[in-house]
PDB file of N, CA and C in Angstrom:
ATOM      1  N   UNK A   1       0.848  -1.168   0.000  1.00  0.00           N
ATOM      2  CA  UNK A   1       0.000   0.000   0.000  1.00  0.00           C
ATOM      3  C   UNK A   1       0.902   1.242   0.000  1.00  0.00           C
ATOM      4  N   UNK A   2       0.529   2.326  -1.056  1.00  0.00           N
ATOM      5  CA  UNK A   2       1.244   3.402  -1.092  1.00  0.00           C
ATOM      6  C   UNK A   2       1.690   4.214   0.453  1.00  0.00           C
ATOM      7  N   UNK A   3       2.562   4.481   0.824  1.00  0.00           N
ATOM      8  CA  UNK A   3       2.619   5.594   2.223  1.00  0.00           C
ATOM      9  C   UNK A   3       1.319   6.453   1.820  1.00  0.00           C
ATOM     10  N   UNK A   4       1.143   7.305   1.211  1.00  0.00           N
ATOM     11  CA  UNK A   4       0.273   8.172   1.203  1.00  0.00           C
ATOM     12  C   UNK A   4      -0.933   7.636   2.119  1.00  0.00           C
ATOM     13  N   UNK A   5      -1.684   6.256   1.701  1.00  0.00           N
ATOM     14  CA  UNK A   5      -2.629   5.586   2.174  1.00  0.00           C
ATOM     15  C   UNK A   5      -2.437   5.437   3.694  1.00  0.00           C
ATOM     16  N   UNK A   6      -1.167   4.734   3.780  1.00  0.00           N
ATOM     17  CA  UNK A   6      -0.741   4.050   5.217  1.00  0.00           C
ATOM     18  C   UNK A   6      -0.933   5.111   6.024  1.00  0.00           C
ATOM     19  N   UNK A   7      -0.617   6.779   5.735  1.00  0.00           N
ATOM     20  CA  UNK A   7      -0.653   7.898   6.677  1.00  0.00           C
ATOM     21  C   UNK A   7      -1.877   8.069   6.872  1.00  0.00           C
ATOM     22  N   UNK A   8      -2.949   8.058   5.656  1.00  0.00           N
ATOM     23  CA  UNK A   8      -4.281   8.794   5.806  1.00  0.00           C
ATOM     24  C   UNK A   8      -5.159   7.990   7.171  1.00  0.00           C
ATOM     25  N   UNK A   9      -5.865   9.103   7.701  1.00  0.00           N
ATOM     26  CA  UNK A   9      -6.765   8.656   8.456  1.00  0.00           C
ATOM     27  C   UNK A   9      -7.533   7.507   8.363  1.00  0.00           C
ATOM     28  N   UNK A  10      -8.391   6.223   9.337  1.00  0.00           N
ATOM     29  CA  UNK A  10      -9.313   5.626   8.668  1.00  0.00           C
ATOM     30  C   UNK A  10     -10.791   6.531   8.106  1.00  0.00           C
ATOM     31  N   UNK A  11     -10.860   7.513   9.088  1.00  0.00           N
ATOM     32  CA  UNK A  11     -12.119   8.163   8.516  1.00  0.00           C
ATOM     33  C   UNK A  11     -11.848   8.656   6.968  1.00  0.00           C
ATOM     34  N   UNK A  12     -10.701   9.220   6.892  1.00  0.00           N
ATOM     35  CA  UNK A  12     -10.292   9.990   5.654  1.00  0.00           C
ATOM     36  C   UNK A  12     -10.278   8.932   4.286  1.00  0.00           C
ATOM     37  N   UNK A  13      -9.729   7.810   4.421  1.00  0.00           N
ATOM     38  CA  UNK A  13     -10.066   6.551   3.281  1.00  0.00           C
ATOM     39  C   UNK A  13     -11.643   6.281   3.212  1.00  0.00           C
ATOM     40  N   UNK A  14     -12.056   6.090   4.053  1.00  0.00           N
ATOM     41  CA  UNK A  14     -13.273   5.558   3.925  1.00  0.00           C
ATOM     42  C   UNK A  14     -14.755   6.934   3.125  1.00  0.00           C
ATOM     43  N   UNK A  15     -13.765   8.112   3.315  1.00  0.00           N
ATOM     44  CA  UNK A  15     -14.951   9.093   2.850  1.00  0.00           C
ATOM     45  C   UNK A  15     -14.382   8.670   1.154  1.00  0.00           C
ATOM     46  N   UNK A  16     -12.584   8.605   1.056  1.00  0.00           N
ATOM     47  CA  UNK A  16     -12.205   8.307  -0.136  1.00  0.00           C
ATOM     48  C   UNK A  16     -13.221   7.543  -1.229  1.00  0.00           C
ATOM     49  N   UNK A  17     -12.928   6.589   0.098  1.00  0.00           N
ATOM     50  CA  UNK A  17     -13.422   5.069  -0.909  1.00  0.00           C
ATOM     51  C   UNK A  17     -15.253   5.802  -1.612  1.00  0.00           C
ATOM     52  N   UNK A  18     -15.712   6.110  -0.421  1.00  0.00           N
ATOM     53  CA  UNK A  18     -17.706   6.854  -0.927  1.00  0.00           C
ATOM     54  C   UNK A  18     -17.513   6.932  -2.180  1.00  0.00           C
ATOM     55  N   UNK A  19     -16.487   8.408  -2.131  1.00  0.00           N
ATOM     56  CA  UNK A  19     -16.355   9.088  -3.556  1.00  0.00           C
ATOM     57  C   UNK A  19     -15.950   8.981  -4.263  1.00  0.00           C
ATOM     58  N   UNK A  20     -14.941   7.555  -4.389  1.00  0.00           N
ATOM     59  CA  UNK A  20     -15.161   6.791  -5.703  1.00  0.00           C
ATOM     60  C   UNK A  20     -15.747   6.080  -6.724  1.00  0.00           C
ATOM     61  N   UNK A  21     -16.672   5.673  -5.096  1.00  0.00           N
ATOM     62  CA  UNK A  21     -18.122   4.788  -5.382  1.00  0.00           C
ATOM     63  C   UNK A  21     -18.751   5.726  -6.183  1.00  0.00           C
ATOM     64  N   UNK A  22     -19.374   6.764  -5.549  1.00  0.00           N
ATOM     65  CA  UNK A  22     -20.344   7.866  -6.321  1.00  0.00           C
ATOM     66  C   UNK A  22     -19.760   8.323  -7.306  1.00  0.00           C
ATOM     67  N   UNK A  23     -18.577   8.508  -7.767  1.00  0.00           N
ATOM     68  CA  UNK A  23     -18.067   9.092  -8.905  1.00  0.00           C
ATOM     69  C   UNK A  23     -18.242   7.946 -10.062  1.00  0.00           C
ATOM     70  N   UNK A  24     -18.094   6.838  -9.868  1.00  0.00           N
ATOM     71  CA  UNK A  24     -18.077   5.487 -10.592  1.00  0.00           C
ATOM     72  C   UNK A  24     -19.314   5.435 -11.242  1.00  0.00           C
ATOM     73  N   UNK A  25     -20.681   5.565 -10.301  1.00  0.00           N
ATOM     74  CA  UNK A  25     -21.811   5.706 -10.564  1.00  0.00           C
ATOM     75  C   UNK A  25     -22.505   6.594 -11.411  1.00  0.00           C
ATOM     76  N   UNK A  26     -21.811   7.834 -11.066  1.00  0.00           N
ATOM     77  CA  UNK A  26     -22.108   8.959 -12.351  1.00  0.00           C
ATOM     78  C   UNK A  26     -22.449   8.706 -13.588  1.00  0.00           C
ATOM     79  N   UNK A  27     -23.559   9.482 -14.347  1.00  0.00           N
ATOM     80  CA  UNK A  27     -23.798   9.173 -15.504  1.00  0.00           C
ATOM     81  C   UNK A  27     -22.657   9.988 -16.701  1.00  0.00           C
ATOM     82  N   UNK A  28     -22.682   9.720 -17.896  1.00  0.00           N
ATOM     83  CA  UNK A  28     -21.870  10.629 -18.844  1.00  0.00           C
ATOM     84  C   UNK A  28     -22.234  12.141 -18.531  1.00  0.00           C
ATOM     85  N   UNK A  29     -23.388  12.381 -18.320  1.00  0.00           N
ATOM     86  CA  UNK A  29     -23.808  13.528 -18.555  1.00  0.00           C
ATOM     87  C   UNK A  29     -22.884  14.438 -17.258  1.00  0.00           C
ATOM     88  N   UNK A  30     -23.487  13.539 -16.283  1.00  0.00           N
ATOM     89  CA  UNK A  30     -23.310  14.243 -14.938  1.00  0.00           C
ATOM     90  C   UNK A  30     -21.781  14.413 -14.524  1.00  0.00           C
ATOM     91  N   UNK A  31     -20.875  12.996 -15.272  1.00  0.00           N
ATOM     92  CA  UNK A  31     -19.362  13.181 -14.735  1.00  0.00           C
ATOM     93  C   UNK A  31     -18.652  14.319 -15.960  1.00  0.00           C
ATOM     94  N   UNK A  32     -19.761  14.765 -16.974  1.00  0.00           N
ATOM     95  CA  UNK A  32     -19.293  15.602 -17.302  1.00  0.00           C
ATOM     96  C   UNK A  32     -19.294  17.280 -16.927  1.00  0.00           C
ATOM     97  N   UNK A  33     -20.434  17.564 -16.391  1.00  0.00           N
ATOM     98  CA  UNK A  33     -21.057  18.209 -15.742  1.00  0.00           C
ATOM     99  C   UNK A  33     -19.761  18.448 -14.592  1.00  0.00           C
ATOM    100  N   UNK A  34     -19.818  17.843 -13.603  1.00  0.00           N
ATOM    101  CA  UNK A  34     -18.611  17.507 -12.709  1.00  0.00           C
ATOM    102  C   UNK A  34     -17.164  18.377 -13.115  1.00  0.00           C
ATOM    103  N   UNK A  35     -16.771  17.311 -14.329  1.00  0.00           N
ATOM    104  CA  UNK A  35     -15.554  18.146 -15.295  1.00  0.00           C
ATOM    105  C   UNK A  35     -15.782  19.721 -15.437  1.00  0.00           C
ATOM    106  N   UNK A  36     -16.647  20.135 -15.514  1.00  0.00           N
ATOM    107  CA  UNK A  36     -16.655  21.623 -16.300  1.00  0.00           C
ATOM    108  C   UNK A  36     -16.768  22.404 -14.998  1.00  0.00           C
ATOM    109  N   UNK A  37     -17.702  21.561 -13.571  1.00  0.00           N
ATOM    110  CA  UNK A  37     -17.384  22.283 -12.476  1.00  0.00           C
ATOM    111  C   UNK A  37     -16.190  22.734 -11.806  1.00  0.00           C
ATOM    112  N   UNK A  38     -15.204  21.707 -11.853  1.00  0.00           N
ATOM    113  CA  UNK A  38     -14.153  21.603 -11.544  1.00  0.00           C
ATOM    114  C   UNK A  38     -12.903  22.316 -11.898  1.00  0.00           C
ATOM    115  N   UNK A  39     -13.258  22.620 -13.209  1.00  0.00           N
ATOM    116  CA  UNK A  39     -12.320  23.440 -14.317  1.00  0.00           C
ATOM    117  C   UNK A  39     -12.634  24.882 -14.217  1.00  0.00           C
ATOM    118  N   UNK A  40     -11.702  25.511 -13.141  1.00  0.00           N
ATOM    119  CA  UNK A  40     -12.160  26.808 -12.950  1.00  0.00           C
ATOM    120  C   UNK A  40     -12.069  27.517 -14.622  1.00  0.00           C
ATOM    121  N   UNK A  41     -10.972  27.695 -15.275  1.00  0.00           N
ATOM    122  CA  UNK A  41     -11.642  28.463 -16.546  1.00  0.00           C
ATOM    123  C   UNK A  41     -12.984  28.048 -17.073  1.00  0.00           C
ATOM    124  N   UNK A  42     -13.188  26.848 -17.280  1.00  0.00           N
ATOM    125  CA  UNK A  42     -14.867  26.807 -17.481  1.00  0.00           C
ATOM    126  C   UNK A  42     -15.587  27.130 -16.905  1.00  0.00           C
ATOM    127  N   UNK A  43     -15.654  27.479 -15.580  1.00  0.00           N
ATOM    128  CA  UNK A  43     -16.700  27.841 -14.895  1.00  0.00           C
ATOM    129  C   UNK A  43     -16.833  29.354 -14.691  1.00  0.00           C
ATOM    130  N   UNK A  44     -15.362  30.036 -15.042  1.00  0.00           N
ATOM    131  CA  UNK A  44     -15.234  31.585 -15.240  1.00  0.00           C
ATOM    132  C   UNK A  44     -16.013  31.678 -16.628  1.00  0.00           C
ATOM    133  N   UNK A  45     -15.824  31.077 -17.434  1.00  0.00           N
ATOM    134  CA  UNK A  45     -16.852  31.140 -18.797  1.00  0.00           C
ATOM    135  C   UNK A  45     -18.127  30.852 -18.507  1.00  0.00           C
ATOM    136  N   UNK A  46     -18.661  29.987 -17.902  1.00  0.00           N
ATOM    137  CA  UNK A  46     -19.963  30.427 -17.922  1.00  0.00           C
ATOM    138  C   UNK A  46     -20.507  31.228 -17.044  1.00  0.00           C
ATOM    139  N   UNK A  47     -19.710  31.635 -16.222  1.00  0.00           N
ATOM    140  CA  UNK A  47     -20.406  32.667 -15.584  1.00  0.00           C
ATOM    141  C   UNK A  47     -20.388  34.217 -15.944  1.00  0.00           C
ATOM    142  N   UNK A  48     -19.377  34.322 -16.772  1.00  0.00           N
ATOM    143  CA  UNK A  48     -18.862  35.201 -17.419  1.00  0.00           C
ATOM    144  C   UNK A  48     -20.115  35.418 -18.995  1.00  0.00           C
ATOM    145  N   UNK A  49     -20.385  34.583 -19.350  1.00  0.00           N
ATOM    146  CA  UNK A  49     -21.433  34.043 -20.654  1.00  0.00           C
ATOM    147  C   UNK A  49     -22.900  34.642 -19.502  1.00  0.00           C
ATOM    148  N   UNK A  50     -23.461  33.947 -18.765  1.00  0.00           N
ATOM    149  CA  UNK A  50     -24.488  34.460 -17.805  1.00  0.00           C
ATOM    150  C   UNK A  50     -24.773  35.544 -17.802  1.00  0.00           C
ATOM    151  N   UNK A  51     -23.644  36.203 -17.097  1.00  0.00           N
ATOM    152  CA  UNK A  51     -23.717  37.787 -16.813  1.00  0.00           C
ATOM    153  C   UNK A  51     -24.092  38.858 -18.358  1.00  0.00           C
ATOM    154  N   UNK A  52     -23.358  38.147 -19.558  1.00  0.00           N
ATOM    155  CA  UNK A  52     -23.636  39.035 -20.612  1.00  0.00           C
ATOM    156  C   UNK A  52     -24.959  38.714 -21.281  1.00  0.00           C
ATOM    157  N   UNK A  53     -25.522  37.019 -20.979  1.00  0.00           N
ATOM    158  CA  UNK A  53     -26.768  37.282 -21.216  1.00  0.00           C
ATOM    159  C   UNK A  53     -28.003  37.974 -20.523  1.00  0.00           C
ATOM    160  N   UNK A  54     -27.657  37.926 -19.247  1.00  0.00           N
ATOM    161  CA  UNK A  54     -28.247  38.962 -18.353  1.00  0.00           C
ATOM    162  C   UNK A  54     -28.592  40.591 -18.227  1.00  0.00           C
ATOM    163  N   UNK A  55     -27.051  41.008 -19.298  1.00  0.00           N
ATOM    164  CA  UNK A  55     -27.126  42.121 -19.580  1.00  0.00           C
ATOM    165  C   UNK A  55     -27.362  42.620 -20.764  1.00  0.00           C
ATOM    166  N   UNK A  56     -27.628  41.373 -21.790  1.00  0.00           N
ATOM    167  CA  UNK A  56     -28.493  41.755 -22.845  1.00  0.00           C
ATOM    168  C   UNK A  56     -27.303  42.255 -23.990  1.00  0.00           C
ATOM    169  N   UNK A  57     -26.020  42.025 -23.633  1.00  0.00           N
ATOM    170  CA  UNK A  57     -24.576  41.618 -24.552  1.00  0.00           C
ATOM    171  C   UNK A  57     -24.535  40.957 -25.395  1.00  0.00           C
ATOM    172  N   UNK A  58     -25.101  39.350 -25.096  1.00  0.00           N
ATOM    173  CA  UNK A  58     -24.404  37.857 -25.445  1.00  0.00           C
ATOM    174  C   UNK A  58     -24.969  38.138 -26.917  1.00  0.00           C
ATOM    175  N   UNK A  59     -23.983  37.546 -28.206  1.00  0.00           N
ATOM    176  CA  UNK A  59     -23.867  37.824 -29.194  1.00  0.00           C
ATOM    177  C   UNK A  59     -24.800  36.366 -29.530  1.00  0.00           C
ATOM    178  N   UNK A  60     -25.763  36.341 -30.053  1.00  0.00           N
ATOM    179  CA  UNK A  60     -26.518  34.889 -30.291  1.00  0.00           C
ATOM    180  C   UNK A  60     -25.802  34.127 -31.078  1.00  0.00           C
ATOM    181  N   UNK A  61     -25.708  33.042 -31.140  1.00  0.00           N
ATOM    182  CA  UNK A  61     -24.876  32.162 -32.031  1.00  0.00           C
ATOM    183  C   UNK A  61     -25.048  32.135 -33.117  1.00  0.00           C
ATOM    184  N   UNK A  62     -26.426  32.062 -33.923  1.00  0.00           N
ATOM    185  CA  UNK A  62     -26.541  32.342 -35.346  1.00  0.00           C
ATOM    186  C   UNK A  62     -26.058  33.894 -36.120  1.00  0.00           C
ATOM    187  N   UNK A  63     -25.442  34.578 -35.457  1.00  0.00           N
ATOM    188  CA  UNK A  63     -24.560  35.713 -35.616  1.00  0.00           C
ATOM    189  C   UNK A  63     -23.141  35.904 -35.608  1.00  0.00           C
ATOM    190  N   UNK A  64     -22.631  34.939 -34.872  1.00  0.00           N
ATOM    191  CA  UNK A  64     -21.355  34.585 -34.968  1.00  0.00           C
ATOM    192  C   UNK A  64     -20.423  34.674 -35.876  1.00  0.00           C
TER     193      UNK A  64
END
């Protein structure tokens, strides 16, 4: 077993192990979903995209 493991807490593996489980389980959609959360430049883009549709900016796509 890696050291890393051998150091970690038992509570701390065992939340591990959950969220592998639940990540495993994920659908395409959702572990993609996940990905784009995770990826702060993506998530500066859409929030960044939001705000200009909000403000009546966002350039519609068939204009592009």
């Amino acid at each position: 077993m890696p050291n890393a493991l051998k150091e970690m807490d038992r509570v701390d593996l065992i939340n591990i192990e959950r969220l592998s489980h639940i990540i495993r389980g994920l659908s395409a959609v959702e572990f993609e979903t996940l990905e784009i959360l995770l990826d702060k430049d993506a998530s500066n883009t859409i929030t960044e995209s939001l705000k200009e549709l909000e403000r009546g900016t966002r350039i519609p796509i068939d204009e592009w």
